[in-house]
C-alpha atoms as a PDB file:
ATOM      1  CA  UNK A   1      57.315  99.847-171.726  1.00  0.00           C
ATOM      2  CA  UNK A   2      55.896 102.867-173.141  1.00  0.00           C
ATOM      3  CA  UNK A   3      52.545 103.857-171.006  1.00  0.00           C
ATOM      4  CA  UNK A   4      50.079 107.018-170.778  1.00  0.00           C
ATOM      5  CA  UNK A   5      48.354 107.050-167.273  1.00  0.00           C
ATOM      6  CA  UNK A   6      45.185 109.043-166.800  1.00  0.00           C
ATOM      7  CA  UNK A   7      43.820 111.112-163.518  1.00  0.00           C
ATOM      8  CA  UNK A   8      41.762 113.908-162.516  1.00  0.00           C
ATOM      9  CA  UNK A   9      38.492 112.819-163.892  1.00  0.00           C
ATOM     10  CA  UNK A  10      35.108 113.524-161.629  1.00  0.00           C
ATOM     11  CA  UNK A  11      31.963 114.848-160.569  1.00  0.00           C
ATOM     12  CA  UNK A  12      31.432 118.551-161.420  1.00  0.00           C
ATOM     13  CA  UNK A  13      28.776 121.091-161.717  1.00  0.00           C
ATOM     14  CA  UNK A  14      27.832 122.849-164.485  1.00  0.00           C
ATOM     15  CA  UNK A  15      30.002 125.913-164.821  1.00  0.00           C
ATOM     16  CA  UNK A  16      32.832 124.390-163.104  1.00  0.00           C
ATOM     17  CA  UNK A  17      36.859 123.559-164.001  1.00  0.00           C
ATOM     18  CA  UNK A  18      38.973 120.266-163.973  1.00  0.00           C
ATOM     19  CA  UNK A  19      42.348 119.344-164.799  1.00  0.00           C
ATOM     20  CA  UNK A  20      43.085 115.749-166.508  1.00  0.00           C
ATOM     21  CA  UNK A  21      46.856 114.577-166.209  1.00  0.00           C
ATOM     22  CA  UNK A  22      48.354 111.885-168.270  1.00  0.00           C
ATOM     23  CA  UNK A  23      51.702 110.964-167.262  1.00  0.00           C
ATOM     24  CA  UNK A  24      53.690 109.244-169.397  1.00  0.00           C
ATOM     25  CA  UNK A  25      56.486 106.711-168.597  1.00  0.00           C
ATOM     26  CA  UNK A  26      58.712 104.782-170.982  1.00  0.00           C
ATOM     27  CA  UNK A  27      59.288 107.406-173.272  1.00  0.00           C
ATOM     28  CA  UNK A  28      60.075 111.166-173.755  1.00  0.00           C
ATOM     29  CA  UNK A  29      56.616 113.474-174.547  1.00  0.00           C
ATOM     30  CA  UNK A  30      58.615 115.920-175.865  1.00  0.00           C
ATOM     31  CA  UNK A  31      58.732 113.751-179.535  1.00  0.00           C
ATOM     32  CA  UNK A  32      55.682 112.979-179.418  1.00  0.00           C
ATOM     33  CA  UNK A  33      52.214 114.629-180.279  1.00  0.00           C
ATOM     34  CA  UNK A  34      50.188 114.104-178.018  1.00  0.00           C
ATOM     35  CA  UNK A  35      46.168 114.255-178.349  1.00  0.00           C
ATOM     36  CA  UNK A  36      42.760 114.057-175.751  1.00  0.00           C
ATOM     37  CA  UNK A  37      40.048 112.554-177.130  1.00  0.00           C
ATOM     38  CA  UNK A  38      36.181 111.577-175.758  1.00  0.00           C
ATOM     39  CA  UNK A  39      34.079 109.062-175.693  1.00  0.00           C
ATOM     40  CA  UNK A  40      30.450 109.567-173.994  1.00  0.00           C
ATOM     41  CA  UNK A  41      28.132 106.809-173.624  1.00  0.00           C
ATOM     42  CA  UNK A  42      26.180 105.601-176.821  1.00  0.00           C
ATOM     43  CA  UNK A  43      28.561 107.842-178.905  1.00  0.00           C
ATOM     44  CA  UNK A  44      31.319 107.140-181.577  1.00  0.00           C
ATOM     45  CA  UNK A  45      34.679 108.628-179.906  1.00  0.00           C
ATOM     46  CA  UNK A  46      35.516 112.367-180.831  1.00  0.00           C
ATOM     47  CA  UNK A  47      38.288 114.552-180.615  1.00  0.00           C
ATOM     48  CA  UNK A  48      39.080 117.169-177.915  1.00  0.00           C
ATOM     49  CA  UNK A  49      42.184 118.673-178.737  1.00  0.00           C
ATOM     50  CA  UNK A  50      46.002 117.862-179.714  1.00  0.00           C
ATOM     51  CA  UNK A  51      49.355 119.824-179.762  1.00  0.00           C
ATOM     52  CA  UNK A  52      51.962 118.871-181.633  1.00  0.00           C
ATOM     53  CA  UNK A  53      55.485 117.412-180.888  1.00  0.00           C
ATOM     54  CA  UNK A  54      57.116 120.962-181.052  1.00  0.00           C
ATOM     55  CA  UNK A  55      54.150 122.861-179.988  1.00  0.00           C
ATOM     56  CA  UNK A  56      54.133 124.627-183.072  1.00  0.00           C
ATOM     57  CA  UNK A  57      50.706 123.108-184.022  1.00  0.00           C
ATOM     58  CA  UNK A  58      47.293 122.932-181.818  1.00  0.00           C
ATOM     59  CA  UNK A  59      43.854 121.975-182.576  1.00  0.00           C
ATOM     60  CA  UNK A  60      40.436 122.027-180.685  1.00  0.00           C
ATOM     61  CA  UNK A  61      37.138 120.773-180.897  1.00  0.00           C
ATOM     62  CA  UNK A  62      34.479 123.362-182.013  1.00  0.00           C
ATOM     63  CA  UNK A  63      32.669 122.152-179.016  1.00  0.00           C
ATOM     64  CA  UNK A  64      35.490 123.071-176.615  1.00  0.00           C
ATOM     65  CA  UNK A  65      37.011 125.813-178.118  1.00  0.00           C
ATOM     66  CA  UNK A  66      37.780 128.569-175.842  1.00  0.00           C
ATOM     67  CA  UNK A  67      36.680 126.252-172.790  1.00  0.00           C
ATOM     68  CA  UNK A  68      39.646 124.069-172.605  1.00  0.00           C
ATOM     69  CA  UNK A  69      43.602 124.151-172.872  1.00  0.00           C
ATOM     70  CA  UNK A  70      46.120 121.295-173.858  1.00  0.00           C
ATOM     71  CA  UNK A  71      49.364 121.903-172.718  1.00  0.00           C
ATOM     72  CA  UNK A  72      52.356 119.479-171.378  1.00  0.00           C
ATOM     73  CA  UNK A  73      54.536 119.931-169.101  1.00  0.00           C
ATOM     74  CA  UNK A  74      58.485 118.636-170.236  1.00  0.00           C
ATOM     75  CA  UNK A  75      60.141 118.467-166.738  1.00  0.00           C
ATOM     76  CA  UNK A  76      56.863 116.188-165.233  1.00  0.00           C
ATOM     77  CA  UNK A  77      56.752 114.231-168.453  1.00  0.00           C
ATOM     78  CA  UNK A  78      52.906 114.498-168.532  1.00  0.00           C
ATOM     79  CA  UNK A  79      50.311 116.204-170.522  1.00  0.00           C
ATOM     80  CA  UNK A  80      47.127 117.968-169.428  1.00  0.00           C
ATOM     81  CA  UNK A  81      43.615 119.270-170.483  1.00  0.00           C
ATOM     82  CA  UNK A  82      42.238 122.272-168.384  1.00  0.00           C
ATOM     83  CA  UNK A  83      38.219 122.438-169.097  1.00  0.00           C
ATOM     84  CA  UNK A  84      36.730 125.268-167.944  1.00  0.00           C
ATOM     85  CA  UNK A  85      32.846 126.392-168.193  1.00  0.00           C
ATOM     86  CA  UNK A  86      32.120 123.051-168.027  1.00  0.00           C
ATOM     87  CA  UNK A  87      28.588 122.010-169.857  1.00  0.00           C
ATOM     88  CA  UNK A  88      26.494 118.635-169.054  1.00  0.00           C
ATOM     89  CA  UNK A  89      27.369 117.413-172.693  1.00  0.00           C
ATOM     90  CA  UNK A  90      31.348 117.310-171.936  1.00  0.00           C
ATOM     91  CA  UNK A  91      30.391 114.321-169.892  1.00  0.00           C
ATOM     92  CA  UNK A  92      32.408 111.500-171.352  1.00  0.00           C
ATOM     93  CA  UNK A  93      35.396 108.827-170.752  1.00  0.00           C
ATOM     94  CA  UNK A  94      38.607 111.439-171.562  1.00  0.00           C
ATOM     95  CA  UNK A  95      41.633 109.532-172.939  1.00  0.00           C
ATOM     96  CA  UNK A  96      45.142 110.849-173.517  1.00  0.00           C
ATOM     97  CA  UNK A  97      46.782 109.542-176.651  1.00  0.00           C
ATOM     98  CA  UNK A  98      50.318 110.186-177.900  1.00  0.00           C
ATOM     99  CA  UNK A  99      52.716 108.918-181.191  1.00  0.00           C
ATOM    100  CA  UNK A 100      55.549 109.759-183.100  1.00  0.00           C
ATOM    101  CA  UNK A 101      55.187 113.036-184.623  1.00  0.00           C
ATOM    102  CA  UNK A 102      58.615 114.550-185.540  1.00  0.00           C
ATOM    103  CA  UNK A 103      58.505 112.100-188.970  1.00  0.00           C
ATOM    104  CA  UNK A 104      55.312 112.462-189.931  1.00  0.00           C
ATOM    105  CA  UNK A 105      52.066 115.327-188.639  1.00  0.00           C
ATOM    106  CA  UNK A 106      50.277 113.166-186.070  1.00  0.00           C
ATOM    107  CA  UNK A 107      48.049 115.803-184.736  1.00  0.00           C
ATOM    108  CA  UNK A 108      46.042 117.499-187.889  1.00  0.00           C
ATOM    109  CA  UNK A 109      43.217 119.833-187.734  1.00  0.00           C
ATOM    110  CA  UNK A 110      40.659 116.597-188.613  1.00  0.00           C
ATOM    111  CA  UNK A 111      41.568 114.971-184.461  1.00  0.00           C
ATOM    112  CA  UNK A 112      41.705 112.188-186.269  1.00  0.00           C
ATOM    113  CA  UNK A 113      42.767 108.748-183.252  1.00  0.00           C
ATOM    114  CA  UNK A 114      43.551 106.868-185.400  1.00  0.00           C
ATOM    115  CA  UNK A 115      46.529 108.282-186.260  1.00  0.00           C
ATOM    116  CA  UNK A 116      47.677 107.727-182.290  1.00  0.00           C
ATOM    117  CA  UNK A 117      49.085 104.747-181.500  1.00  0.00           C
ATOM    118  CA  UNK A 118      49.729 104.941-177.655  1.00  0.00           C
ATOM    119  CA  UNK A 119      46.596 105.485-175.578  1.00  0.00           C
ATOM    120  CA  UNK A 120      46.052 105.624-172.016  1.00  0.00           C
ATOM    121  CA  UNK A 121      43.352 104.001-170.129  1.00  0.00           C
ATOM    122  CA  UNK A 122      40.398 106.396-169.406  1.00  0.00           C
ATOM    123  CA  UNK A 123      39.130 108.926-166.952  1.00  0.00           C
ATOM    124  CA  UNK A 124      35.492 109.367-166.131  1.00  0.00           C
ATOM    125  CA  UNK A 125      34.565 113.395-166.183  1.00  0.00           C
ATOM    126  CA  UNK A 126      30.570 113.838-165.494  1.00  0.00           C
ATOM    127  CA  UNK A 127      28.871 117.412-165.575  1.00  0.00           C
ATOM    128  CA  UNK A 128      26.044 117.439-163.832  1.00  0.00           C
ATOM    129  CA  UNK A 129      24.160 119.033-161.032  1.00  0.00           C
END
């Protein structure tokens, strides 16, 4: 059973860092490209950033540009998502996605979900002081 599991999410000031994992069991990252998207409350869900399969390919947010890194991590089977400088309106549900993307470009400049098929469940990330 493929799977994506989530962790790292919480409370931070202003300013601060965090690292999201997703570990992934079931299948092998490494094929796959793998995506974070956002969802705060009363908002439509937005991309964050994606890498593809090969690593080739990697695409961020305007908003988080600069601020945060995608990056994954072969031997751990897991991806991550280091935010730094971290502003009150990054405060959102964070969800790692992944899909098939040796066949066909899953991760495109547009962050587009709905081209990722496997998502994992959600970690809470709030900015505040």
């Amino acid at each position: 059973q493929m799977q994506l599991v989530e962790s790292g999410g919480d409370l931070v000031q202003p300013g601060g860092s965090l690292r999201l994992s997703c570990a992934a069991s079931g299948f092998p990252l490494d094929f796959y490209d793998i995506g974070w998207f956002r969802q705060a409350p009363g908002k439509e869900r937005e991309g964050v950033s994606c890498i593809s399969s090969r690593g080739q390919i990697t695409n961020y947010a305007d908003s988080v540009e600069g601020r945060f890194t995608i990056s994954r991590d072969s031997a751990k089977n897991t991806m991550y998502l280091q935010m730094n400088s971290l502003k009150p309106e990054d405060t959102a549900v964070y969800y790692c996605a992944a899909d098939w993307g040796l066949a066909t470009p899953i991760c495109t400049a547009e962050l587009d979900g709905g081209r990722f098929g496997y998502w994992g469940q959600g970690t809470q990330v709030t900015v505040s002081s």
